[in-house]
Protein backbone atom coordinates (compact mmCIF):
# COMPACT_ATOMS: atom_id res chain seq x y z
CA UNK A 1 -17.28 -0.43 13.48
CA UNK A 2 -18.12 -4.09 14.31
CA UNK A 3 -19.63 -2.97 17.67
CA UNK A 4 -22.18 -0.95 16.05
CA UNK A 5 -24.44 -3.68 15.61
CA UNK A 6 -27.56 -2.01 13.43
CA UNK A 7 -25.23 -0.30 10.93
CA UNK A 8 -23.46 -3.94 10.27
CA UNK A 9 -26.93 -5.50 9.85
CA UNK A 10 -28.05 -2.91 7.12
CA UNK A 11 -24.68 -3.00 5.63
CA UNK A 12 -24.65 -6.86 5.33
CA UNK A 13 -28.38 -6.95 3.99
CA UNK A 14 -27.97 -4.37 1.15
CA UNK A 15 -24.52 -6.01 0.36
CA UNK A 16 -22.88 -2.91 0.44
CA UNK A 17 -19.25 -3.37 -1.20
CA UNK A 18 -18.13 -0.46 0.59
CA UNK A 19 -17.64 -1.71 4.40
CA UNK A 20 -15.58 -4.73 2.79
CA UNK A 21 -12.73 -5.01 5.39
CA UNK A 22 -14.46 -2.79 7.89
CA UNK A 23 -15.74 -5.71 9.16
CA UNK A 24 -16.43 -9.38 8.72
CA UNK A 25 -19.86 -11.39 9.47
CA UNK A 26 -19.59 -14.53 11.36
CA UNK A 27 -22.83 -17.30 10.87
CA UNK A 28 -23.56 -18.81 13.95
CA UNK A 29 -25.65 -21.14 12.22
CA UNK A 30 -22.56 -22.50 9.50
CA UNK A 31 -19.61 -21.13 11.68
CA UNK A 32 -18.77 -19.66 8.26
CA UNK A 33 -17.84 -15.95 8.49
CA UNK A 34 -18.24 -13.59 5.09
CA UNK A 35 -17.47 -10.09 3.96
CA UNK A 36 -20.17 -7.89 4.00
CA UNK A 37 -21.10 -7.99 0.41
CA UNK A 38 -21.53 -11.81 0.03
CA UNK A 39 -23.78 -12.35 -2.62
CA UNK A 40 -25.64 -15.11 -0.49
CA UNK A 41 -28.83 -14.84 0.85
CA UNK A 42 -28.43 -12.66 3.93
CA UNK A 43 -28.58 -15.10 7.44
CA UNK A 44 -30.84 -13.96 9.85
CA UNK A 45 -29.85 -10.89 12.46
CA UNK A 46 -30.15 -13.17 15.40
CA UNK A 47 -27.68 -15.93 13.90
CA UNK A 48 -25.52 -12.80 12.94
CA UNK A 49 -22.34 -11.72 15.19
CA UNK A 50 -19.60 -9.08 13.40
CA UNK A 51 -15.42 -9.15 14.22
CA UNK A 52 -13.38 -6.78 13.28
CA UNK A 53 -10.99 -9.07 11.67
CA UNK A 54 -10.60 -12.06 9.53
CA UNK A 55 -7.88 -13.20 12.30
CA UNK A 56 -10.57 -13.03 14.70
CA UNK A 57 -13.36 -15.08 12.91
CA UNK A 58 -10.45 -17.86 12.55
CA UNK A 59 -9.66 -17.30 16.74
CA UNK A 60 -13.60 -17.85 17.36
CA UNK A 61 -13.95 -21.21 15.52
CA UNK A 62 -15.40 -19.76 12.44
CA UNK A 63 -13.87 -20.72 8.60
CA UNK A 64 -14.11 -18.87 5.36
CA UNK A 65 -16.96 -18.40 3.04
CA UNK A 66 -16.49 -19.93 -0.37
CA UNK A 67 -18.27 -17.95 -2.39
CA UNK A 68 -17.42 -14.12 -1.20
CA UNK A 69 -13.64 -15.96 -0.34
CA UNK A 70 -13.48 -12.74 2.34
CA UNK A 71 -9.75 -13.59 2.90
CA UNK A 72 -9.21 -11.44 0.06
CA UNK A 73 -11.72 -8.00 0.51
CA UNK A 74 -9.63 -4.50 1.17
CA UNK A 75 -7.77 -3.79 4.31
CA UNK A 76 -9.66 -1.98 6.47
CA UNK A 77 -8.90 2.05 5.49
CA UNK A 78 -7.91 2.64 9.20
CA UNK A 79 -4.85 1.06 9.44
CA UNK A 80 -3.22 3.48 6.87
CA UNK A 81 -5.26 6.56 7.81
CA UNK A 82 -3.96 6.83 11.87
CA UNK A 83 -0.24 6.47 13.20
CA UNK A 84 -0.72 5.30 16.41
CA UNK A 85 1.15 2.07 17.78
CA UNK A 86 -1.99 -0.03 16.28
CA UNK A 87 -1.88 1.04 13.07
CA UNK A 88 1.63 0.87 12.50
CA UNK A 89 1.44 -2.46 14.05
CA UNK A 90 -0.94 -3.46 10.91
CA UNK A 91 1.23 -2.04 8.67
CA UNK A 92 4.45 -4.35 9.68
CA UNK A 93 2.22 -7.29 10.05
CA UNK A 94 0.98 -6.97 6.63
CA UNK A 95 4.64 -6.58 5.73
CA UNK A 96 5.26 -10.08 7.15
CA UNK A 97 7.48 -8.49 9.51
CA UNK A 98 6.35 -11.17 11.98
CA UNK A 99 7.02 -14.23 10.02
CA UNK A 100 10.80 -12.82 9.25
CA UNK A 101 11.29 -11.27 12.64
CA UNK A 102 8.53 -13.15 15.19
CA UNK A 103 6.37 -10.97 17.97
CA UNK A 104 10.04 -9.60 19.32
CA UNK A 105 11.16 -8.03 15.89
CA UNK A 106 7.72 -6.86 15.76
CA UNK A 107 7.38 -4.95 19.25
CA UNK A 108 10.84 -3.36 18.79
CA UNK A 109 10.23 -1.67 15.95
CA UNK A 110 7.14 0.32 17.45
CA UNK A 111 9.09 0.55 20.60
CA UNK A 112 7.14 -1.57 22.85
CA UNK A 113 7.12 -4.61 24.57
CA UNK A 114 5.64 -7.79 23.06
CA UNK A 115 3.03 -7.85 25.79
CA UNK A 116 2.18 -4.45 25.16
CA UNK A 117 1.21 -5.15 21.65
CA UNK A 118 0.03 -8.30 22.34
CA UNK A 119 -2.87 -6.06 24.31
CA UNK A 120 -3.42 -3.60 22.10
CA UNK A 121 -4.09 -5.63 19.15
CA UNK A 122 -6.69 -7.94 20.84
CA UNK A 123 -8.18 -5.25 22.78
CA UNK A 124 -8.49 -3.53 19.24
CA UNK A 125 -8.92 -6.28 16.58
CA UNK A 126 -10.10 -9.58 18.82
CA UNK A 127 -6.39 -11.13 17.49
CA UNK A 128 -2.68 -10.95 18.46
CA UNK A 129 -0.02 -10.90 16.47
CA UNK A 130 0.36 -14.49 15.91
CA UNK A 131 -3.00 -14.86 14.73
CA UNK A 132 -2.81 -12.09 12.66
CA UNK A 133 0.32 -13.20 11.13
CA UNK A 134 -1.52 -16.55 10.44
CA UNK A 135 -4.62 -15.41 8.75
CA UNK A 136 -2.39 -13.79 6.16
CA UNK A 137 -0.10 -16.98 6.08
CA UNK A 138 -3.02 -18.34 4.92
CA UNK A 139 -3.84 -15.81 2.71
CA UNK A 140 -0.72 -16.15 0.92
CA UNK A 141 -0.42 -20.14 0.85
CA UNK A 142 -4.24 -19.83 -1.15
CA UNK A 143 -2.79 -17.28 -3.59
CA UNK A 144 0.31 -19.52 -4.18
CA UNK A 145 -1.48 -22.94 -4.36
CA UNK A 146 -4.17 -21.06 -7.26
CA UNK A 147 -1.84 -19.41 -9.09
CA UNK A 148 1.52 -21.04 -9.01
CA UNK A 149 2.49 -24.57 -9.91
CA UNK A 150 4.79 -25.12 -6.94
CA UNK A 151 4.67 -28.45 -5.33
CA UNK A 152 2.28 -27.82 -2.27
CA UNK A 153 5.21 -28.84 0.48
CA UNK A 154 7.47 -25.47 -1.34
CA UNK A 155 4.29 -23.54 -0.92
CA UNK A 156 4.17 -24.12 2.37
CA UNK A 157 7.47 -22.65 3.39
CA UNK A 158 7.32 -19.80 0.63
CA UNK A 159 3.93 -18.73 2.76
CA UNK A 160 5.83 -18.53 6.00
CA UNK A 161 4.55 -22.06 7.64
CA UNK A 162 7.24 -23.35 9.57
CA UNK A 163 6.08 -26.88 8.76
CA UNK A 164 4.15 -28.48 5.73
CA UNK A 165 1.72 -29.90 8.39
CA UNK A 166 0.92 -26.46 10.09
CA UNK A 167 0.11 -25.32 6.49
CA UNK A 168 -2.12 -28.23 5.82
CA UNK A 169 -4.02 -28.42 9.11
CA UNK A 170 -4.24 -24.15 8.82
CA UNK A 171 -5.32 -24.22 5.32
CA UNK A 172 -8.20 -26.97 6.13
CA UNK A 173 -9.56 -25.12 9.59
CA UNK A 174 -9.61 -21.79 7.29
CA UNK A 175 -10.83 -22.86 4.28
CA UNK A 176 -12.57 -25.95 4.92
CA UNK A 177 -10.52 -27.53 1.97
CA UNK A 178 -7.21 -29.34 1.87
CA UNK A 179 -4.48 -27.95 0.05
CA UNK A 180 -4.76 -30.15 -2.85
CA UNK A 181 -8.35 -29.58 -2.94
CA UNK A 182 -7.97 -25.88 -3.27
CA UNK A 183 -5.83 -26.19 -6.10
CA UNK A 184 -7.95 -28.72 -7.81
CA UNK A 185 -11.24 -26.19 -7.69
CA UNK A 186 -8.50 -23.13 -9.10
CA UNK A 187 -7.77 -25.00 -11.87
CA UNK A 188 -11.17 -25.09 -13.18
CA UNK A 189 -11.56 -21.29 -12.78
CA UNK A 190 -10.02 -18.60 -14.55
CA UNK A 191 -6.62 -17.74 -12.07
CA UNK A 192 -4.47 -20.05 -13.39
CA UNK A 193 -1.45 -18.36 -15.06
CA UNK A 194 -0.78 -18.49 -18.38
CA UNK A 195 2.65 -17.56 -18.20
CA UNK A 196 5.18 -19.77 -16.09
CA UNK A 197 6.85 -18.44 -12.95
CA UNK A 198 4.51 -15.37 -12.95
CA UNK A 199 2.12 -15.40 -10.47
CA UNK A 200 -1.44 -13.25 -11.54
CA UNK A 201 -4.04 -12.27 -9.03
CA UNK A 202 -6.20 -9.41 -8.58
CA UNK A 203 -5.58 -6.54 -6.03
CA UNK A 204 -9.31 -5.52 -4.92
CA UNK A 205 -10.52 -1.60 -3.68
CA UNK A 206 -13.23 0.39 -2.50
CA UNK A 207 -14.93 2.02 -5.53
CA UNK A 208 -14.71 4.57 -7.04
CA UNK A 209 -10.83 4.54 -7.98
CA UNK A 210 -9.83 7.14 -10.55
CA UNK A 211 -6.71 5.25 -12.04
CA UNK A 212 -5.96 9.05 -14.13
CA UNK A 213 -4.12 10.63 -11.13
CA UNK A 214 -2.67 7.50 -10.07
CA UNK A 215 -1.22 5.81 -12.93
CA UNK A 216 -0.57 9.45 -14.78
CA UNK A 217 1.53 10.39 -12.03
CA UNK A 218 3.56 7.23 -11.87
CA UNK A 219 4.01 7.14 -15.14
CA UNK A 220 4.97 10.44 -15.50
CA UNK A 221 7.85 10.61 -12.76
CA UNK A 222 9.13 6.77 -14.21
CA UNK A 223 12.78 6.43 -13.76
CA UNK A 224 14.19 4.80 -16.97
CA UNK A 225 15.57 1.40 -15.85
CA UNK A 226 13.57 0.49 -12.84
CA UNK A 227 10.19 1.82 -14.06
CA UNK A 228 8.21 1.99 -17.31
CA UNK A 229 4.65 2.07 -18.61
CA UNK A 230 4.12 -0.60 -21.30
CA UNK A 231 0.64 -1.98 -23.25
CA UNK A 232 -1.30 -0.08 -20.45
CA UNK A 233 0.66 -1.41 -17.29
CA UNK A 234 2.74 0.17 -14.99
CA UNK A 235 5.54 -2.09 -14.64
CA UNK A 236 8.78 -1.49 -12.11
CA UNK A 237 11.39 -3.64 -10.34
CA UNK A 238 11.12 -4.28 -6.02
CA UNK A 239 14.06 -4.81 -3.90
CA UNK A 240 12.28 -7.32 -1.23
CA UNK A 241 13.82 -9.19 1.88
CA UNK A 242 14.57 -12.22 0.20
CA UNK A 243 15.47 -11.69 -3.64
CA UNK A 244 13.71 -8.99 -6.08
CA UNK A 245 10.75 -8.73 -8.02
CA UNK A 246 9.41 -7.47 -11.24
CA UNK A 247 5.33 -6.48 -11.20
CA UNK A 248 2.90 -5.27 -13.53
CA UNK A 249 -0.40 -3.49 -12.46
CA UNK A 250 -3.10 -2.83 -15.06
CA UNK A 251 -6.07 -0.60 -14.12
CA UNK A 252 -9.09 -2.68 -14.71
CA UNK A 253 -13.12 -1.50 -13.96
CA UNK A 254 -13.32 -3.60 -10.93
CA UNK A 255 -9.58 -4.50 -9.57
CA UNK A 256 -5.82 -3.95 -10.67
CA UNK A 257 -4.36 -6.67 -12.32
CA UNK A 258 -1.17 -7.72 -10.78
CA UNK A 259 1.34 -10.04 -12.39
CA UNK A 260 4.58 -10.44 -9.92
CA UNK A 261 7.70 -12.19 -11.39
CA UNK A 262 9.75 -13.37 -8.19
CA UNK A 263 12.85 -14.58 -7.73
CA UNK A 264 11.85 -16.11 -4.02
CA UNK A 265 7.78 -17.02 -3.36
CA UNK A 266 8.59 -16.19 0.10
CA UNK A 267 8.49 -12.40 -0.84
CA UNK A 268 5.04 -12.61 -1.92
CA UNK A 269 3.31 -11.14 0.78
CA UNK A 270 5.62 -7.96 0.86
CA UNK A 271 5.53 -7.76 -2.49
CA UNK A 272 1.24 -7.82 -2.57
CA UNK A 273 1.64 -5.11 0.60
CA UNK A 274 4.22 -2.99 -1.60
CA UNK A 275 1.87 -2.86 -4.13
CA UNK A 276 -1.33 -1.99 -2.58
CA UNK A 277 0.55 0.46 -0.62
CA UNK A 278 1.82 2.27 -3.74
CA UNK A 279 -1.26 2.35 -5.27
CA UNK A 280 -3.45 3.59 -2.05
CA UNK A 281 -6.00 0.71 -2.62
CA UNK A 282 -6.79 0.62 0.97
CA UNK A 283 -8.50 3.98 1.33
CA UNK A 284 -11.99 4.78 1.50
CA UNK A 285 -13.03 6.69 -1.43
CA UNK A 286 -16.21 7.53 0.18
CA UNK A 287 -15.53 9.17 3.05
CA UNK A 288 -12.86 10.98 1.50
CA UNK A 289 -14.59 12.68 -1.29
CA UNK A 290 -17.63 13.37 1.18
CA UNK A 291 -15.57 15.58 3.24
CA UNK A 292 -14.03 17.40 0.12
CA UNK A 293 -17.08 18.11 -1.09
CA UNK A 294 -18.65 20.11 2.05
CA UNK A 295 -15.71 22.77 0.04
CA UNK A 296 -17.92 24.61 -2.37
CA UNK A 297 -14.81 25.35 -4.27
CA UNK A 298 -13.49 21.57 -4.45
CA UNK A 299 -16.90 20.04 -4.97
CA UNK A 300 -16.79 20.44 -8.91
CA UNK A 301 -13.59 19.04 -8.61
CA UNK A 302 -14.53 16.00 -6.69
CA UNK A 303 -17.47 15.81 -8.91
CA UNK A 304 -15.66 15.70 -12.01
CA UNK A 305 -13.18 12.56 -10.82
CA UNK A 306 -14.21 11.05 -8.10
CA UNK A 307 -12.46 8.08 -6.10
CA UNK A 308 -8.37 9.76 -6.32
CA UNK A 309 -5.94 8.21 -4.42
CA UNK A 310 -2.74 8.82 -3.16
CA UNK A 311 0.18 7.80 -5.53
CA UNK A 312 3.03 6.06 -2.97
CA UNK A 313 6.13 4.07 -3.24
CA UNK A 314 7.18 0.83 -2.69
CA UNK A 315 10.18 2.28 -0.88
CA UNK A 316 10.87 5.36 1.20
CA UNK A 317 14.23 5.66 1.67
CA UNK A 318 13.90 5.66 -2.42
CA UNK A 319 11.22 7.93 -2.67
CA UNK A 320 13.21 10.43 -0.10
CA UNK A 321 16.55 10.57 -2.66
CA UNK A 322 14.21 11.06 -5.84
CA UNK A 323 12.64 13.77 -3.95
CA UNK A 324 15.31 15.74 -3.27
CA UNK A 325 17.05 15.27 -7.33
CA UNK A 326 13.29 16.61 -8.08
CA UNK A 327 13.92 19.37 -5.95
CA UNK A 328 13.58 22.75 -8.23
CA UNK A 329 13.91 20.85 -11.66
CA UNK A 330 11.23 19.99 -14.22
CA UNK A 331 9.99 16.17 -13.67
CA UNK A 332 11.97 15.36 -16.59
CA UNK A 333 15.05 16.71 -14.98
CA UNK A 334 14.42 14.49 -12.09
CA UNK A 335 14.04 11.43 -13.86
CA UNK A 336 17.29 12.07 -15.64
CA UNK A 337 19.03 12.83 -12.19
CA UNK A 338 17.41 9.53 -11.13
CA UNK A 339 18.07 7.29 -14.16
CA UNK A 340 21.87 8.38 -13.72
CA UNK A 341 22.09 7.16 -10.53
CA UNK A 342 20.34 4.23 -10.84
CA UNK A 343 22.90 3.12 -14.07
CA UNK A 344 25.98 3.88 -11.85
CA UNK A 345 24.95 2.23 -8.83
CA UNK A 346 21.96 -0.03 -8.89
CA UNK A 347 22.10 -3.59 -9.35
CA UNK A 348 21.15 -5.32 -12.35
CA UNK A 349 18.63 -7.55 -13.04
CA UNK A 350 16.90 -9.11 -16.29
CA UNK A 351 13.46 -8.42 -17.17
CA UNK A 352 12.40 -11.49 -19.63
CA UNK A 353 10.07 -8.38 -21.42
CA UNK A 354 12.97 -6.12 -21.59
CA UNK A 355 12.99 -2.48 -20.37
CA UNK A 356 13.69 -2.70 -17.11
CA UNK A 357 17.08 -3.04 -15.92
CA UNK A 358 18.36 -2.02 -12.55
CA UNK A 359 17.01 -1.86 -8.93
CA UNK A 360 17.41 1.74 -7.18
CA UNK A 361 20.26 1.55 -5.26
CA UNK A 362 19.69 1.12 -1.41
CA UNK A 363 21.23 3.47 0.69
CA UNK A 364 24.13 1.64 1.90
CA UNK A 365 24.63 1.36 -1.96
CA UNK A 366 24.88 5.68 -2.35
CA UNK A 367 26.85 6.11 0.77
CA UNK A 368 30.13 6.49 -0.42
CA UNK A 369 28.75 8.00 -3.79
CA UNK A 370 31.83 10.81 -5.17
CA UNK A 371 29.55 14.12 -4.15
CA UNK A 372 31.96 15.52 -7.19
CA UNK A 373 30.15 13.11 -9.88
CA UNK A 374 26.19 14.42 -9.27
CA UNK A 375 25.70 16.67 -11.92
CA UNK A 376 23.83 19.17 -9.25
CA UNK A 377 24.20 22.42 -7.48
CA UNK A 378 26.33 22.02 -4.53
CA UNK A 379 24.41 22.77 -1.78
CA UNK A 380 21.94 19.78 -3.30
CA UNK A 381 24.63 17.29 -3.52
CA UNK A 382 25.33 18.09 0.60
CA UNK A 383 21.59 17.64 0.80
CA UNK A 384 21.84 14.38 -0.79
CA UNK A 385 24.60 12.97 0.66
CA UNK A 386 23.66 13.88 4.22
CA UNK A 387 20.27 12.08 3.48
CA UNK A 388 21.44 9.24 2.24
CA UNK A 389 24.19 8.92 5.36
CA UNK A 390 21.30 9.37 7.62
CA UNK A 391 19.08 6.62 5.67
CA UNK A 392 22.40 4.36 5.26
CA UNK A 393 23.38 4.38 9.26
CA UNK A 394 19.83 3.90 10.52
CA UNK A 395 19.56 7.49 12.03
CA UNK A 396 16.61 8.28 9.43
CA UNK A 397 13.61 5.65 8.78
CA UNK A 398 11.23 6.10 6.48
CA UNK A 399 9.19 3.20 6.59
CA UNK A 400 5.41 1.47 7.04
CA UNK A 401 6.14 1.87 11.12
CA UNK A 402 7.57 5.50 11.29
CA UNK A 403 5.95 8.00 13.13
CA UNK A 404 4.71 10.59 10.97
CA UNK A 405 5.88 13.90 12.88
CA UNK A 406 8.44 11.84 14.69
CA UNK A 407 10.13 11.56 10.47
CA UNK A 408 8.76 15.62 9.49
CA UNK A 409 11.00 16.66 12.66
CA UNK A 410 14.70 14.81 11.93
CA UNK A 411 13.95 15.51 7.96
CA UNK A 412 13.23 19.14 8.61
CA UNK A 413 16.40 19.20 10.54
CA UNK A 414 18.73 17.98 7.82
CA UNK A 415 20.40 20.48 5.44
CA UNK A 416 18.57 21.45 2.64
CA UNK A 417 14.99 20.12 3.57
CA UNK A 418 12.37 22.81 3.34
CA UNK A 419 8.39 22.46 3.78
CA UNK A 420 7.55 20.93 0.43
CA UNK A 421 9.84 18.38 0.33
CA UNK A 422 9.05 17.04 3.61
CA UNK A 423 5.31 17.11 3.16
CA UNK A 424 5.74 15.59 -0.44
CA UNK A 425 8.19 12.87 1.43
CA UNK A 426 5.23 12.10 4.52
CA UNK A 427 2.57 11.96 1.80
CA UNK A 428 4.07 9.79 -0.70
CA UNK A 429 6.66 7.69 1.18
CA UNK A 430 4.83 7.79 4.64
CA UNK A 431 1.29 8.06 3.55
CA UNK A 432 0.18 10.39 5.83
CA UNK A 433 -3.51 11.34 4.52
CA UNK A 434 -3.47 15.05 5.78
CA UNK A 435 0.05 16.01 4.07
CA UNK A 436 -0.03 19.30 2.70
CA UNK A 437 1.84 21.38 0.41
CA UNK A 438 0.84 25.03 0.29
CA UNK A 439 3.97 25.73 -1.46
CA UNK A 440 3.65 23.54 -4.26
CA UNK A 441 3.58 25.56 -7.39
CA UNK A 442 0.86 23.42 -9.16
CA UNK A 443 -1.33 24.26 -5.80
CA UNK A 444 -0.53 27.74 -5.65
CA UNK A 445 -1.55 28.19 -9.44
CA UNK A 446 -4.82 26.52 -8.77
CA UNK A 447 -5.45 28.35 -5.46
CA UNK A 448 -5.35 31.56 -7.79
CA UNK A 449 -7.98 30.03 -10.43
CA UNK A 450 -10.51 28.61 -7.84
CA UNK A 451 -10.56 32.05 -5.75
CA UNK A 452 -8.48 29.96 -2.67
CA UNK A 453 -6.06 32.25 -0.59
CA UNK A 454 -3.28 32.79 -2.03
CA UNK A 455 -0.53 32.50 0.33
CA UNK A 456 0.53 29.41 2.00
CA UNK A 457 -0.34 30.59 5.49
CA UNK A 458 -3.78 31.65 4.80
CA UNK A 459 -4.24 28.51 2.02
CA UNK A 460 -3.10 26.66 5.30
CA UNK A 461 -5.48 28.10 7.41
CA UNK A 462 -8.53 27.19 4.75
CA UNK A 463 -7.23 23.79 4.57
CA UNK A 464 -8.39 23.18 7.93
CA UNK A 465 -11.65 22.38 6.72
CA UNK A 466 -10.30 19.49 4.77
CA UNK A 467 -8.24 17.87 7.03
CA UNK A 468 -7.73 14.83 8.04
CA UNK A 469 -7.53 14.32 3.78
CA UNK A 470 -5.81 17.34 2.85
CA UNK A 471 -3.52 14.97 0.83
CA UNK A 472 -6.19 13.89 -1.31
CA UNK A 473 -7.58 17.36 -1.75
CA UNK A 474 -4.37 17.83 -3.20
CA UNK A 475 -4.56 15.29 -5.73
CA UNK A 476 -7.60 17.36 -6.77
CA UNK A 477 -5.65 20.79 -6.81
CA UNK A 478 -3.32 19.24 -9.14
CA UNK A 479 -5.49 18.21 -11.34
CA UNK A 480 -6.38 22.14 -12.31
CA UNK A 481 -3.56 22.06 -14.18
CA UNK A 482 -2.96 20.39 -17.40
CA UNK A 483 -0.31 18.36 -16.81
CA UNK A 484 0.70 14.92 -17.97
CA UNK A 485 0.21 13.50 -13.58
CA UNK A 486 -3.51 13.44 -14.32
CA UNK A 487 -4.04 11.42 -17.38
CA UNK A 488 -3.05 8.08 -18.25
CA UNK A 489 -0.39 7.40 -21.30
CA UNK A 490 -2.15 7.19 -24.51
């Protein structure tokens, strides 16, 4: 979008909230650069110039705003809408798979050479990899120095700088501020944390977000032990590279609240990605519900909730076992399927609020589970254990870089996997946006009171009209029914 010079210029001058992350506005007056909804007085169009990335403001010479602080607007909705080798690329980065892994690690994931990406990222976003990797370095490092008391030289490693004077000389050229500085200013605001060792921030979105669907649906499918929903939070436990976590996200009217116990800083950027991930705060509400709406059948619906979203994981191999225990059961069957497992092979950890115990068990974990001790039908334990044997050995991944039919065709070809589970698996787990599942017996029951075709072919067929969000228009099918997914706990 940042080439489209006339639509960033009305976007920046009616500070339109909406195109935060699209793109960022570079002064060539200041050599600041801002998001588009800076509440500053708008510079003039010819001292005006637009990047598609924060990374590449930083690349030209240009250093962050202090009052719209653009370093922390929304990702830009693309990256999680597409599955091509840029997007995916995105996706790891934001992971910090290049701080833990470097451009190599990076590139041979996506099955590329570093050149190659090194290309398609600058031709794409103005930045490579490296730079891209270091504007969210930076990111981090500001989060920790505001809302942690960690000496500054531990916050420098624990955001991925390989020395404390790359993080001081990258913190100043960013943010015009030394480190010390920066914490100085935080500690007159309202960020710093009340509660030792917890780090609180706020995780930002398009509007409108309708936290009903989202949160319901989380908190109705909770496992016992790893996930719970307490004094209006959603809290849960995160298996991350370097230790585990324990976070807490409250729906507020203008951001989530997220409070992230950790038991190494150094996971905090995976554990901020996790998070917006599960919680689909990167879409574009917008755009979405405008194309559901052109539906004369899902308009009311739209109309009635706007701004759903996508309830994801925080871990797809994870999501993939839960969805196959949910397969054919009641959702409170599942989470009792679930909540077994977890107890007999998940590791425990200690939650200083109590209530959460365990961490699902990885797959390596469940690999030599006894088949005999799942209290299941048999043909779902062969399902399960094949799965998990797949996910264990590397044969099967289900994460932020797989290719979305590349995952539908090797799940469909394991035992046991029909349609809906692998739809349910690339929507939730692999956030594909146009997942679909005609089967699904909360669709089919609102197909038949909205007048939609009944059978999944022909429902198929009608979907075309909604695609590429036909997983959002299911979020809107669901909510037909009156079930506990669509409202949040009293």
């Amino acid at each position: 979008m940042h080439t489209d010079t006339e639509r960033c210029v009305r976007a920046v001058q009616s500070k339109d909230a909406r195109f935060d992350g699209w793109f960022y506005t570079a002064v060539l007056t200041t050599r600041i650069y801002c998001r588009p909804s800076c509440p500053v007085v708008p510079p003039k169009v010819r001292n005006m110039t637009f990047y598609p990335s924060a990374a590449a403001c930083q690349q030209a010479g240009f250093r962050a705003c202090k009052r719209c602080r653009p370093d922390t607007s929304p990702g830009s909705p693309e990256w999680n809408a597409r599955a091509d080798s840029v997007a995916r690329a995105m996706r790891l980065i934001r992971d910090g798979v290049v701080d833990r892994e470097g451009v190599p690690g990076l590139a041979s994931r996506l099955g590329y050479s570093a050149r190659q990406i090194e290309r398609q990222l600058l031709a794409e976003l103005g930045a490579g990899p490296l730079a891209l990797a270091r504007a969210q370095r930076a990111q981090t490092a500001r989060l920790l120095i505001e809302t942690t008391t960690l000496p500054l030289a531990e916050v420098a490693f624990a955001a991925g700088f390989s020395s404390v004077r790359t993080f001081n000389e990258t913190v100043r050229e960013v943010f015009a501020l030394a480190p010390g500085e920066l914490r100085t200013r935080a500690a007159r605001g309202p960020l710093a944390p009340a509660t030792p060792g917890v780090i609180a921030l706020r995780l930002p979105y398009r509007a409108p977000l309708n936290p009903s669907n989202l949160f319901g649906h989380l908190a109705a499918t909770a496992v016992p032990g790893i996930e719970e929903w307490r004094d209006g939070a959603y809290r849960r436990t995160l298996t991350l590279p370097y230790g585990h976590g324990i976070v807490a996200l409250t729906p507020q009217p203008d951001h989530i609240a997220c409070r992230l116990s950790l038991t190494d800083p150094r996971d905090l950027t995976q554990a901020i990605s996790r998070c917006r991930w599960l919680l689909d705060l990167d879409a574009d509400p917008v755009a979405v519900d405008s194309q559901l709406r052109t539906d004369p059948l899902l308009a009311p619906l739209v109309d009635a909730g706007p701004g759903r979203r996508v309830p994801r994981t925080v871990d797809g191999a994870e999501f993939a076992v839960r969805a196959v225990l949910g397969q054919q059961v009641s959702t409170a069957a599942a989470r009792t399927h679930a909540a077994r497992l977890v107890t007999a092979h998940g590791v425990p950890v200690e939650d200083p609020e109590g209530g959460l115990t365990h961490l699902f068990p990885v797959p390596q974990a469940l690999a030599g589970l006894d088949p005999e001790s799942l209290a299941l039908p048999r043909t779902r334990r062969t399902t399960l254990t094949t799965l998990v044997a797949a996910l264990a050995d590397g044969t099967l991944r289900l994460g932020t870089d797989t290719e979305w039919e590349r995952a539908r065709a090797e799940l469909s070809a394991l035992p046991g996997f029909g349609p809906w589970t692998v739809e349910v698996i690339a929507m939730r787990a692999l956030g594909d946006p146009d997942a679909f599942l005609p089967t699904d017996l909360g669709i089919r029951r609102a197909a038949e009171r909205l007048g939609l075709p009944a059978t999944p072919a022909a429902l198929t067929a009608r979907a075309a009209d909604w695609r590429p969000w036909r997983a959002y228009a299911v979020q809107y099918l669901w909510t037909v029914d009156d079930h506990p997914i669509n409202h949040l706990p009293a």
